[in-house]
C-alpha atoms as a PDB file:
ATOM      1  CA  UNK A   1      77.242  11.232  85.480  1.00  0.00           C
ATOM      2  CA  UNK A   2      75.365   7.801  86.003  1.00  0.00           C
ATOM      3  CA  UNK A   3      71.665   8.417  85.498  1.00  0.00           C
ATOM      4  CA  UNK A   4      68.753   5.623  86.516  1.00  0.00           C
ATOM      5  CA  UNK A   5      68.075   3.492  83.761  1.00  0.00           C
ATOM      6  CA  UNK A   6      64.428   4.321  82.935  1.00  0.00           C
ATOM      7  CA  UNK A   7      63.482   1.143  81.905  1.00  0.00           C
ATOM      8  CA  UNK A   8      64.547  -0.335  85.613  1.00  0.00           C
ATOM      9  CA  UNK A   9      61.709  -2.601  87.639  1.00  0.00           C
ATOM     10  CA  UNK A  10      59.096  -0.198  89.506  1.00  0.00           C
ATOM     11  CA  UNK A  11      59.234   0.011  93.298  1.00  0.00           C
ATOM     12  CA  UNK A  12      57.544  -2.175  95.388  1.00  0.00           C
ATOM     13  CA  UNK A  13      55.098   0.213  97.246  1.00  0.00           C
ATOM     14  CA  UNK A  14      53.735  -2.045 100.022  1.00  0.00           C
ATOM     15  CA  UNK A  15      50.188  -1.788 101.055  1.00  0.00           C
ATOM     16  CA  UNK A  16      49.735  -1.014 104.705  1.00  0.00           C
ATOM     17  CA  UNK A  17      49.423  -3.644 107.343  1.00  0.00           C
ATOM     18  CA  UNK A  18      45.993  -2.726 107.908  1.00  0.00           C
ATOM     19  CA  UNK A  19      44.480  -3.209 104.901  1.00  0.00           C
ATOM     20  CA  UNK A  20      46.098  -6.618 104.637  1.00  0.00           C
ATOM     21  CA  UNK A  21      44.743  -7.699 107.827  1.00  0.00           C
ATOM     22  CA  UNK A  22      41.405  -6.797 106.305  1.00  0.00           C
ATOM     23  CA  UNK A  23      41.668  -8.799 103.798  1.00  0.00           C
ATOM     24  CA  UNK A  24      43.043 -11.728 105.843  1.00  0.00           C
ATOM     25  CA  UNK A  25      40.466 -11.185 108.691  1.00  0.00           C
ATOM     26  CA  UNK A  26      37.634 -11.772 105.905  1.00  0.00           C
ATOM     27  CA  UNK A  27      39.392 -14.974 104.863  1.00  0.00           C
ATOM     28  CA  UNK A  28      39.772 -16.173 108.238  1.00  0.00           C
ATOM     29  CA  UNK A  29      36.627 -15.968 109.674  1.00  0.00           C
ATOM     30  CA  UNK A  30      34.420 -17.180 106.235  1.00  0.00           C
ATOM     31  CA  UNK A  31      37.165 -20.198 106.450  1.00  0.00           C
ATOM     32  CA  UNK A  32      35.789 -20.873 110.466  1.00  0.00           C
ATOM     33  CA  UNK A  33      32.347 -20.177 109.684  1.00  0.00           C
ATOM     34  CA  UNK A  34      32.474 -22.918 106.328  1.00  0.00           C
ATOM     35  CA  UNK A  35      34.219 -25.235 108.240  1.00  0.00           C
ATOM     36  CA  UNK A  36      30.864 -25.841 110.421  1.00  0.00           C
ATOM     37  CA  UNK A  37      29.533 -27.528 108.310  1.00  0.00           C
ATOM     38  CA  UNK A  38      32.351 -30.293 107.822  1.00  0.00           C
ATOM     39  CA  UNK A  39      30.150 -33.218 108.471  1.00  0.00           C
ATOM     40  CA  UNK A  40      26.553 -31.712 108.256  1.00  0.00           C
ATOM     41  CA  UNK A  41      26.528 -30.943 104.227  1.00  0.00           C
ATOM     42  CA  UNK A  42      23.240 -32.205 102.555  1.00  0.00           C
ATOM     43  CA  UNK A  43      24.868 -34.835 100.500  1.00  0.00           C
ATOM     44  CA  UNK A  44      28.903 -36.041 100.798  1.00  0.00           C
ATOM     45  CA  UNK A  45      30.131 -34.489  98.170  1.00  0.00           C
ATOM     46  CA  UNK A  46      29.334 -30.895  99.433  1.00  0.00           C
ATOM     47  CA  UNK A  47      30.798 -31.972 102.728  1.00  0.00           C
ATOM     48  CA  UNK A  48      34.171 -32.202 100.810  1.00  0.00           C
ATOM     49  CA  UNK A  49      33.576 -28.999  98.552  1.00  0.00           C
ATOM     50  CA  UNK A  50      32.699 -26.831 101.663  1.00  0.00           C
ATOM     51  CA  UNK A  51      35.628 -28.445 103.427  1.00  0.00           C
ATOM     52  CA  UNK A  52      37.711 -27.473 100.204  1.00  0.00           C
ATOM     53  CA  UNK A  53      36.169 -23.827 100.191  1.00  0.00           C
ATOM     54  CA  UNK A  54      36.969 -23.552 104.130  1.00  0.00           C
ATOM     55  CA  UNK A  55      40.838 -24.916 103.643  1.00  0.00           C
ATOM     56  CA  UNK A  56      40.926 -22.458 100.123  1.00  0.00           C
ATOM     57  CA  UNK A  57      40.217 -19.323 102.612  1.00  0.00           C
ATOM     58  CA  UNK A  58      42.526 -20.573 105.561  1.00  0.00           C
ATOM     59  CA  UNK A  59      45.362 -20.724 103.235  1.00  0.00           C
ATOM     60  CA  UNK A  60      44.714 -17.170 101.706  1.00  0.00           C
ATOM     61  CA  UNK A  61      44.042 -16.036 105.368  1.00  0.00           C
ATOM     62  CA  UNK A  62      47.889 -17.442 105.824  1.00  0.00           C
ATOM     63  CA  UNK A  63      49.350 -15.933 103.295  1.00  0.00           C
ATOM     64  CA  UNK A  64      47.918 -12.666 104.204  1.00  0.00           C
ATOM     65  CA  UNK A  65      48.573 -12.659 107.337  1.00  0.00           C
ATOM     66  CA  UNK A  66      52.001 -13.323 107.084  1.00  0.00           C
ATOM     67  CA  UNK A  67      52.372 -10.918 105.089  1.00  0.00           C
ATOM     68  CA  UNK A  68      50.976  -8.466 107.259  1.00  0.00           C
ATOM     69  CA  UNK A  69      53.138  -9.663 110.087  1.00  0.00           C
ATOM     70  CA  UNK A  70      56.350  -9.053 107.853  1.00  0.00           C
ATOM     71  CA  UNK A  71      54.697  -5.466 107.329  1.00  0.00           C
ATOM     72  CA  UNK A  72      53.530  -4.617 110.660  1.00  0.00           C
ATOM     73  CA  UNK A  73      57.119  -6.357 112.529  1.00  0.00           C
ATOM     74  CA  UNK A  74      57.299  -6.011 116.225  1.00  0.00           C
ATOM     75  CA  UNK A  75      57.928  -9.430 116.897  1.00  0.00           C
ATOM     76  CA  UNK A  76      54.069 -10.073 115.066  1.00  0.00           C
ATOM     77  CA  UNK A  77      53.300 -13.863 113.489  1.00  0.00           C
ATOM     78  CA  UNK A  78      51.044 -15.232 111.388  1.00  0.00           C
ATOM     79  CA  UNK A  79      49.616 -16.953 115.015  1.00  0.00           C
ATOM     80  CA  UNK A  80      49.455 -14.296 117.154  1.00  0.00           C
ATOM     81  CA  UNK A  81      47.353 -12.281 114.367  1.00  0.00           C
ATOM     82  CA  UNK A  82      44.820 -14.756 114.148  1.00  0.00           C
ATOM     83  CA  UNK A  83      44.494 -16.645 117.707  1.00  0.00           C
ATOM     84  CA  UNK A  84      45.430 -13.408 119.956  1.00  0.00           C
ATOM     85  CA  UNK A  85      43.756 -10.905 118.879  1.00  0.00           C
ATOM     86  CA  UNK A  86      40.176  -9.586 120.516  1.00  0.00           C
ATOM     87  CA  UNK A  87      37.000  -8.875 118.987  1.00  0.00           C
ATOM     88  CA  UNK A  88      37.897  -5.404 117.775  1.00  0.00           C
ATOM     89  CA  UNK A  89      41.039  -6.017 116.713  1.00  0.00           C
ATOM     90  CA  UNK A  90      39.013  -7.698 113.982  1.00  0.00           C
ATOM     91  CA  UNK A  91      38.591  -5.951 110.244  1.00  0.00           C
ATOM     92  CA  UNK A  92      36.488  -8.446 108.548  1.00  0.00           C
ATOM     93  CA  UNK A  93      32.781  -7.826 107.378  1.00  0.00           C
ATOM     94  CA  UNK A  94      30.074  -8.157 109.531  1.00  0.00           C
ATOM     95  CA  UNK A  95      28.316 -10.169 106.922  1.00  0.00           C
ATOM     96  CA  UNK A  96      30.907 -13.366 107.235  1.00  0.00           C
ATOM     97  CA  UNK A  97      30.977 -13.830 111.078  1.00  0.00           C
ATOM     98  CA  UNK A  98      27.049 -13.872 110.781  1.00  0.00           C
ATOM     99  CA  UNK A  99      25.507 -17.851 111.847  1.00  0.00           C
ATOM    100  CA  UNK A 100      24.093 -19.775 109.017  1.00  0.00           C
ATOM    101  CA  UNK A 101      20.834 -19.329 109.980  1.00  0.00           C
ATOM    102  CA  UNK A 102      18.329 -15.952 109.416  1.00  0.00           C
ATOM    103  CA  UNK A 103      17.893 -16.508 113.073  1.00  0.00           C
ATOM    104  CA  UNK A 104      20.047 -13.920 114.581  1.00  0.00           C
ATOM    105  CA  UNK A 105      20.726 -15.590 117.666  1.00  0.00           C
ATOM    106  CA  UNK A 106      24.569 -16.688 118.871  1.00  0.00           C
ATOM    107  CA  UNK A 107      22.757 -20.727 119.055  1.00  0.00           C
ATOM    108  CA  UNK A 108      22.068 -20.226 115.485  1.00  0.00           C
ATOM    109  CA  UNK A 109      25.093 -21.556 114.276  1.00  0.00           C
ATOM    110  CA  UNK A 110      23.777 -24.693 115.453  1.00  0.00           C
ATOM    111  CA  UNK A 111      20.538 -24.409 112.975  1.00  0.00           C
ATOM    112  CA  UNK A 112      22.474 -24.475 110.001  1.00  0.00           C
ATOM    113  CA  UNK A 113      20.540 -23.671 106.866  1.00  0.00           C
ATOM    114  CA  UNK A 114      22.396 -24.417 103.794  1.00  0.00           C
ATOM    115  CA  UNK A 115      20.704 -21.405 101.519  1.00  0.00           C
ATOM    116  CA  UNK A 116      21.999 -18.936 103.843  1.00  0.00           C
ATOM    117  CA  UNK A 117      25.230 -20.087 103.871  1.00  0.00           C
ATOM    118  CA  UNK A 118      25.184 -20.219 100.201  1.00  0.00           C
ATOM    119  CA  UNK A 119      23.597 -16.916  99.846  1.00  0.00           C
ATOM    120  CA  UNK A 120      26.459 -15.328 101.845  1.00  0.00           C
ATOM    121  CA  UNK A 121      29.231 -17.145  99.739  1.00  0.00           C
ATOM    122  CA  UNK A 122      28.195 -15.850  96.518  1.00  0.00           C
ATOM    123  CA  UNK A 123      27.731 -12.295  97.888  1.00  0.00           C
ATOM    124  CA  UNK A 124      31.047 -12.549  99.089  1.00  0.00           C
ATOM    125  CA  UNK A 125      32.391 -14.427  96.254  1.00  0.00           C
ATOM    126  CA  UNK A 126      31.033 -11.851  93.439  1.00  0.00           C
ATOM    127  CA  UNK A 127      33.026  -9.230  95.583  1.00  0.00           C
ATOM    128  CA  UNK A 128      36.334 -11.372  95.954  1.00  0.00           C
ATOM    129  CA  UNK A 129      36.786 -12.374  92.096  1.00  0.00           C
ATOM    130  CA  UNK A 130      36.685  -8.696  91.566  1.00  0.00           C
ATOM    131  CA  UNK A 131      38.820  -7.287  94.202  1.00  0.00           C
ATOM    132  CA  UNK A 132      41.134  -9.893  93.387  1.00  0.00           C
ATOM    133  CA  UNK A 133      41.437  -9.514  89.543  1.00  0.00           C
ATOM    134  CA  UNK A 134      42.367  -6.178  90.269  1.00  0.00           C
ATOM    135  CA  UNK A 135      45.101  -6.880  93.448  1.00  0.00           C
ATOM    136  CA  UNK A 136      46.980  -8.954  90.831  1.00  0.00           C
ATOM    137  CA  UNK A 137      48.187  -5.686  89.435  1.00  0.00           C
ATOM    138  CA  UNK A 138      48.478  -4.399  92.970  1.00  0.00           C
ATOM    139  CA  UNK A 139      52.363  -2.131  93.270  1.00  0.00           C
ATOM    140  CA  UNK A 140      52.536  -4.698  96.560  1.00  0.00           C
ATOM    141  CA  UNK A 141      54.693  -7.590  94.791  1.00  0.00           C
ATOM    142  CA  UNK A 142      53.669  -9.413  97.530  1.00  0.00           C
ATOM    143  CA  UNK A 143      49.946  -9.330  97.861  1.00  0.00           C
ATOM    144  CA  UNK A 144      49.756  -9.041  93.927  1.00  0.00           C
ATOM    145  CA  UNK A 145      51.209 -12.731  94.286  1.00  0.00           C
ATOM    146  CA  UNK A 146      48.794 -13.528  96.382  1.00  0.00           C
ATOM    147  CA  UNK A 147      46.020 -12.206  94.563  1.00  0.00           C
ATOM    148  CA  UNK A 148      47.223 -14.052  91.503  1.00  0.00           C
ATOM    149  CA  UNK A 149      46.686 -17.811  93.624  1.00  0.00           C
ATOM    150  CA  UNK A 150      43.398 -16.680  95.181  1.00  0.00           C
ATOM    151  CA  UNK A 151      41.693 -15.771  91.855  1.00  0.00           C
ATOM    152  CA  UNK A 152      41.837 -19.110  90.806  1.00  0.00           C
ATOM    153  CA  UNK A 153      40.521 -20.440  94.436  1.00  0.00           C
ATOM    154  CA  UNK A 154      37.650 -17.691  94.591  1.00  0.00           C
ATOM    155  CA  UNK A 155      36.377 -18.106  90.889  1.00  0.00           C
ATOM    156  CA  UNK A 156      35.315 -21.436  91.778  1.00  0.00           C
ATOM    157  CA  UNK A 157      34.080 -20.329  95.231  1.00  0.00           C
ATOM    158  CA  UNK A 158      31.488 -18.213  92.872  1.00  0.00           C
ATOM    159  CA  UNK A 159      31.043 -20.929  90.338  1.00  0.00           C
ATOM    160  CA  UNK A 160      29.712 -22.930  93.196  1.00  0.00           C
ATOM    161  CA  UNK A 161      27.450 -20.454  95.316  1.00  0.00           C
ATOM    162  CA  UNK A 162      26.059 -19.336  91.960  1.00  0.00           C
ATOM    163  CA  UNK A 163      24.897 -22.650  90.553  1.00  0.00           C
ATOM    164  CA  UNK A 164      23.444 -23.542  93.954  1.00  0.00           C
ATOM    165  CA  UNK A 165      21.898 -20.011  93.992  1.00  0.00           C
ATOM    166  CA  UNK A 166      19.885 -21.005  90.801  1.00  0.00           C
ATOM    167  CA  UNK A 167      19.042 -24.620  92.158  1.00  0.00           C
ATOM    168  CA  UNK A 168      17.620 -23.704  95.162  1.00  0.00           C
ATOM    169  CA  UNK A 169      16.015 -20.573  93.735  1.00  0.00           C
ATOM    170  CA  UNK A 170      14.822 -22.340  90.320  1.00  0.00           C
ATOM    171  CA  UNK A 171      14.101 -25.466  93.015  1.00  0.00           C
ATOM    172  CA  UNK A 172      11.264 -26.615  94.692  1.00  0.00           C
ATOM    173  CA  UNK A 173       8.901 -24.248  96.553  1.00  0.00           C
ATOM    174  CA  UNK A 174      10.466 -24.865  99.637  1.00  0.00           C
ATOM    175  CA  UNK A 175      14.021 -24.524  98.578  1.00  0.00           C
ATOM    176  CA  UNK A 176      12.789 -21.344  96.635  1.00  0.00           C
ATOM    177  CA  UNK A 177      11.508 -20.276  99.988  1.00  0.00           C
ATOM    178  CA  UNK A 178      14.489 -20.830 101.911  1.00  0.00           C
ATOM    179  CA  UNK A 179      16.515 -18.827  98.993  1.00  0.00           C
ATOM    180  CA  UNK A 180      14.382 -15.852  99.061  1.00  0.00           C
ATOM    181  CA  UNK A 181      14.767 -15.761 103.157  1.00  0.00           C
ATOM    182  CA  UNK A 182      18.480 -15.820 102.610  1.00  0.00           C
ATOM    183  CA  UNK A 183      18.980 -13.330 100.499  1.00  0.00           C
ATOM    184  CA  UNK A 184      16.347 -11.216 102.164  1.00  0.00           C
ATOM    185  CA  UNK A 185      17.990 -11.285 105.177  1.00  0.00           C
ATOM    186  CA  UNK A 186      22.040 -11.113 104.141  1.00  0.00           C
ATOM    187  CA  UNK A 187      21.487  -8.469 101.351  1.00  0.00           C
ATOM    188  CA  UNK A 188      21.339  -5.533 103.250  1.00  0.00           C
ATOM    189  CA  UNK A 189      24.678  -6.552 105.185  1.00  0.00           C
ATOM    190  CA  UNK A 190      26.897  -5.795 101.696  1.00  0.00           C
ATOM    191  CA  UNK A 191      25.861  -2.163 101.910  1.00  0.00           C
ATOM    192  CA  UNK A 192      28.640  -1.998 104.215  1.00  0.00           C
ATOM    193  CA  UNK A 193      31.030  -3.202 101.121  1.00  0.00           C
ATOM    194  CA  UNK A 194      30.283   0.423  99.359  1.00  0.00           C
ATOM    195  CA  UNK A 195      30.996   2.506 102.902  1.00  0.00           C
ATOM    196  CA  UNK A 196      34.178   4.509 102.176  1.00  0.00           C
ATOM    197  CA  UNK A 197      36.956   3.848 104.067  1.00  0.00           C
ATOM    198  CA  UNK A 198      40.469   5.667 104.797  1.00  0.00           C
ATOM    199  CA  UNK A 199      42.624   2.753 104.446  1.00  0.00           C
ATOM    200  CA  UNK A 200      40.560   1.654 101.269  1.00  0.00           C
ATOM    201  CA  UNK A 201      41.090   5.238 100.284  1.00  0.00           C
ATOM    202  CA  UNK A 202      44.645   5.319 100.706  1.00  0.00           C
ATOM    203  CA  UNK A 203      45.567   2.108  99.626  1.00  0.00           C
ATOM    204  CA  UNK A 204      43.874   2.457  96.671  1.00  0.00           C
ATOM    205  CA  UNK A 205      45.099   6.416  95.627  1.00  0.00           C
ATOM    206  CA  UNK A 206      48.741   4.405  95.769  1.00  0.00           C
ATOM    207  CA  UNK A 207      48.377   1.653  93.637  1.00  0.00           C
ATOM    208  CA  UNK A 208      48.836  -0.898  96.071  1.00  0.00           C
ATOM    209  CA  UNK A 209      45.167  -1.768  97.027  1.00  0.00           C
ATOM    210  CA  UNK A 210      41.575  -1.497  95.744  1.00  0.00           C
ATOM    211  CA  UNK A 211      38.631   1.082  97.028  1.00  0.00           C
ATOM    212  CA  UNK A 212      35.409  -1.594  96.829  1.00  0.00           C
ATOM    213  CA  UNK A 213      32.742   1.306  96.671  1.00  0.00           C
ATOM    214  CA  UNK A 214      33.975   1.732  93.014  1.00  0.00           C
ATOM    215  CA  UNK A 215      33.234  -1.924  92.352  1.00  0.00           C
ATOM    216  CA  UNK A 216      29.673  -1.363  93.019  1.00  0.00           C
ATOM    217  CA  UNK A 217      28.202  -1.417  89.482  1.00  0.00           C
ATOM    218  CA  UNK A 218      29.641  -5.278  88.202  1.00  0.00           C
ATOM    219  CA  UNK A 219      29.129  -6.882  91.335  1.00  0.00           C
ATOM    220  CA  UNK A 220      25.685  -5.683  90.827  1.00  0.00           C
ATOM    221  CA  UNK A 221      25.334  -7.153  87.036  1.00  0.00           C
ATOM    222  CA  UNK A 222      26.707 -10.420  89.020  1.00  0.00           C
ATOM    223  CA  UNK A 223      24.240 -10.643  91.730  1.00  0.00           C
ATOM    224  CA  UNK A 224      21.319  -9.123  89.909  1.00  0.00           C
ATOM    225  CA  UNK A 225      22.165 -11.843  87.100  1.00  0.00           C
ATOM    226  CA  UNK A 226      22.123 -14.813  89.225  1.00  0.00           C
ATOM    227  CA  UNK A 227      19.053 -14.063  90.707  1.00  0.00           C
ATOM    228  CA  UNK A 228      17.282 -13.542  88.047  1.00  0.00           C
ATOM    229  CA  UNK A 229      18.096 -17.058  86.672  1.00  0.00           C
ATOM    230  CA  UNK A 230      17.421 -18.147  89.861  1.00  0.00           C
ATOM    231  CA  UNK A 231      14.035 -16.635  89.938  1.00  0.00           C
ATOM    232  CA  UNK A 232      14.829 -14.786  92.987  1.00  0.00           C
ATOM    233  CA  UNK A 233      13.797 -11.074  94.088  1.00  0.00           C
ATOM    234  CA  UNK A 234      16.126  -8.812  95.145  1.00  0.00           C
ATOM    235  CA  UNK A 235      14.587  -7.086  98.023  1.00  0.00           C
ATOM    236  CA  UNK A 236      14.192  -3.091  97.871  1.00  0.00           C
ATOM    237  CA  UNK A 237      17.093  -1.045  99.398  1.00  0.00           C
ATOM    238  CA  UNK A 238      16.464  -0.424 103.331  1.00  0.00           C
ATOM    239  CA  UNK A 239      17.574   2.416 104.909  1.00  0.00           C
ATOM    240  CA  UNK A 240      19.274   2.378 108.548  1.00  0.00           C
ATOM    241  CA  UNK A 241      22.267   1.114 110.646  1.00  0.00           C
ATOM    242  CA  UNK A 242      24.902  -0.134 108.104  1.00  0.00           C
ATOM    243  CA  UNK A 243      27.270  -2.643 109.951  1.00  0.00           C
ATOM    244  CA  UNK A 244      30.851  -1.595 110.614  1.00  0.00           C
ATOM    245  CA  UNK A 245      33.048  -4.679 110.887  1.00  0.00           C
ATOM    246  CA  UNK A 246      35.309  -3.333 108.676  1.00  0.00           C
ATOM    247  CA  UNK A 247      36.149  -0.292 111.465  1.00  0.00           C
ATOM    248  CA  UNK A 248      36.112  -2.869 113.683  1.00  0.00           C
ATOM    249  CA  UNK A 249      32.250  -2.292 115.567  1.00  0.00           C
ATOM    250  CA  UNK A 250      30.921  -6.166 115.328  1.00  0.00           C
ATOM    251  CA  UNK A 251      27.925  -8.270 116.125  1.00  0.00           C
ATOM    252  CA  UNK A 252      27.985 -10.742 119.163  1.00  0.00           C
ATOM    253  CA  UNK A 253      28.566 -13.397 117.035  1.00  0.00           C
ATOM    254  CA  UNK A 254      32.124 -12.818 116.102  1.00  0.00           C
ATOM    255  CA  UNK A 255      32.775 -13.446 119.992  1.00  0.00           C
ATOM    256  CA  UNK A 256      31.434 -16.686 119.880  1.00  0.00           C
ATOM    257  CA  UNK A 257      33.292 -17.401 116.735  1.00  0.00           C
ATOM    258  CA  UNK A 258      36.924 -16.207 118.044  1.00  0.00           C
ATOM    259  CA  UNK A 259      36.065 -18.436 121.593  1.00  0.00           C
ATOM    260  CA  UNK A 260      36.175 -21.177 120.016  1.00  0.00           C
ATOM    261  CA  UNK A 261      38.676 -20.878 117.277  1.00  0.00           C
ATOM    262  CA  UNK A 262      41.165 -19.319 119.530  1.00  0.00           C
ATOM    263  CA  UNK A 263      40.563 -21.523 122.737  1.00  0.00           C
ATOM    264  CA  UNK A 264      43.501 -23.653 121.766  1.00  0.00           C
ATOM    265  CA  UNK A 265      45.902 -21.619 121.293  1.00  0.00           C
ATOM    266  CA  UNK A 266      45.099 -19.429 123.806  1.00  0.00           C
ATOM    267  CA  UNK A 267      44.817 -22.681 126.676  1.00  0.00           C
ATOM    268  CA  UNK A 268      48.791 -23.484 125.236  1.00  0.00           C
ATOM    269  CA  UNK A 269      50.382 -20.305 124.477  1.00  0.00           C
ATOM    270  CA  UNK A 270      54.028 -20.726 122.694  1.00  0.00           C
ATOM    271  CA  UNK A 271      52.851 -24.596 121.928  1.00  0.00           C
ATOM    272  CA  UNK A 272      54.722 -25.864 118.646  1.00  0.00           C
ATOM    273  CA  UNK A 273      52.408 -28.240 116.649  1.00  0.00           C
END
């Protein structure tokens, strides 16, 4: 009787289509968000590295999303994920659709200020290098691929948040001041990173995915390191309303966002570029 070799490649367990669109939904709109400032960076050559960062997310938005087409089937593309979707179809966090300004207001995207959007990178980033060291192994062959091109991408996304962390923090009083605003007011959006979620759950009890809430502790040592170098406070925990982008509940600014990154596509439905 022929028996199964023991020693034979593991299965592929796929991770379901919803937690990859979370993933890709993060990357997407960080990418659109970064891209505003193509043009308006302090000096040239962070016009090009926020251009880079912007074009690094994009491309693992791509990948994901195809990904999750190829899971989810029913005739579903990499396009009509991103461009024809609504507001809450969405899965990213409510932290990256924010404007880059610690004026809440859906203008504010037009009063860029370059320590929040800094601040909000490095959050983000100290999350990413750790879910994605840990995808690599995912039992998804697929997404663990992934993972294993967007480490290299998101390590340097932290490199440079954190370094510009410290200069504006360690800066002048005025940069220092801008620095502390930012973090003050984008902290208390990560507490929705450590809400437990089914999918997360799920995903994560199978191999395939990671449950963030149980990253807690190092991205701590990460952020709480950095700002102590930079001479920055980390403001005291707040109790209240933690955001739910995640589930899908969003601010008004993701609207805005989506209008005019899907406007396109949606004006020339079917168009091949």
């Amino acid at each position: 009787m022929n028996t199964l070799n023991a020693q034979s490649s593991p299965v592929n367990k796929a991770a379901p289509a919803a937690y990859v669109l979370h993933l890709a939904d993060n990357a997407l709109v960080l990418g659109q968000r970064n891209a505003e400032w193509c043009g308006h960076a302090p000096i040239l050559e962070e016009d090009l590295s926020m251009a880079n960062n912007s074009l690094d997310l994009i491309g693992q938005a791509r990948m994901l999303y195809q990904h999750a087409a190829t899971l989810q089937g029913n005739g579903a593309t990499e396009d009509t994920l991103a461009y024809f979707r609504d507001v809450p179809d969405f899965r990213n966090y409510t932290l990256l659709e924010l404007p880059h300004s610690p004026a809440l207001l859906p203008s504010a995207a037009k009063e860029r200020d370059w320590a929040t959007t800094i601040v909000r990178n490095f959050l983000y980033s100290s999350l990413m290098v750790l879910v994605w060291e840990r995808l690599e192994q995912s039992t998804d062959t697929q997404l663990a691929a992934i993972a294993s091109k967007s480490i290299k991408e998101v390590r340097y996304h932290l490199r440079h948040s954190r370094d510009w962390v410290i200069r504006l923090g360690d800066g002048t009083e005025e940069s220092h001041r801008r620095a502390q605003s930012a973090v003050d007011h984008l902290l208390p959006y990560t507490d929705e990173f450590w809400v437990a979620h089914n999918v997360e759950q799920d995903v994560a009890n199978s191999g395939a995915g990671v449950e963030v809430a149980g990253l807690r502790s190092e991205w701590d040592e990460i952020v709480n390191s950095a700002l102590e170098e930079a001479t920055l406070r980390r403001p005291a925990p707040v109790k209240g309303y933690v955001t739910q982008g995640k589930q899908g509940i969003h601010s008004e600014h993701l609207g805005y966002l989506l209008s005019e990154m899907q406007s396109l596509a949606r004006a020339h439905p079917g168009a091949i570029w």
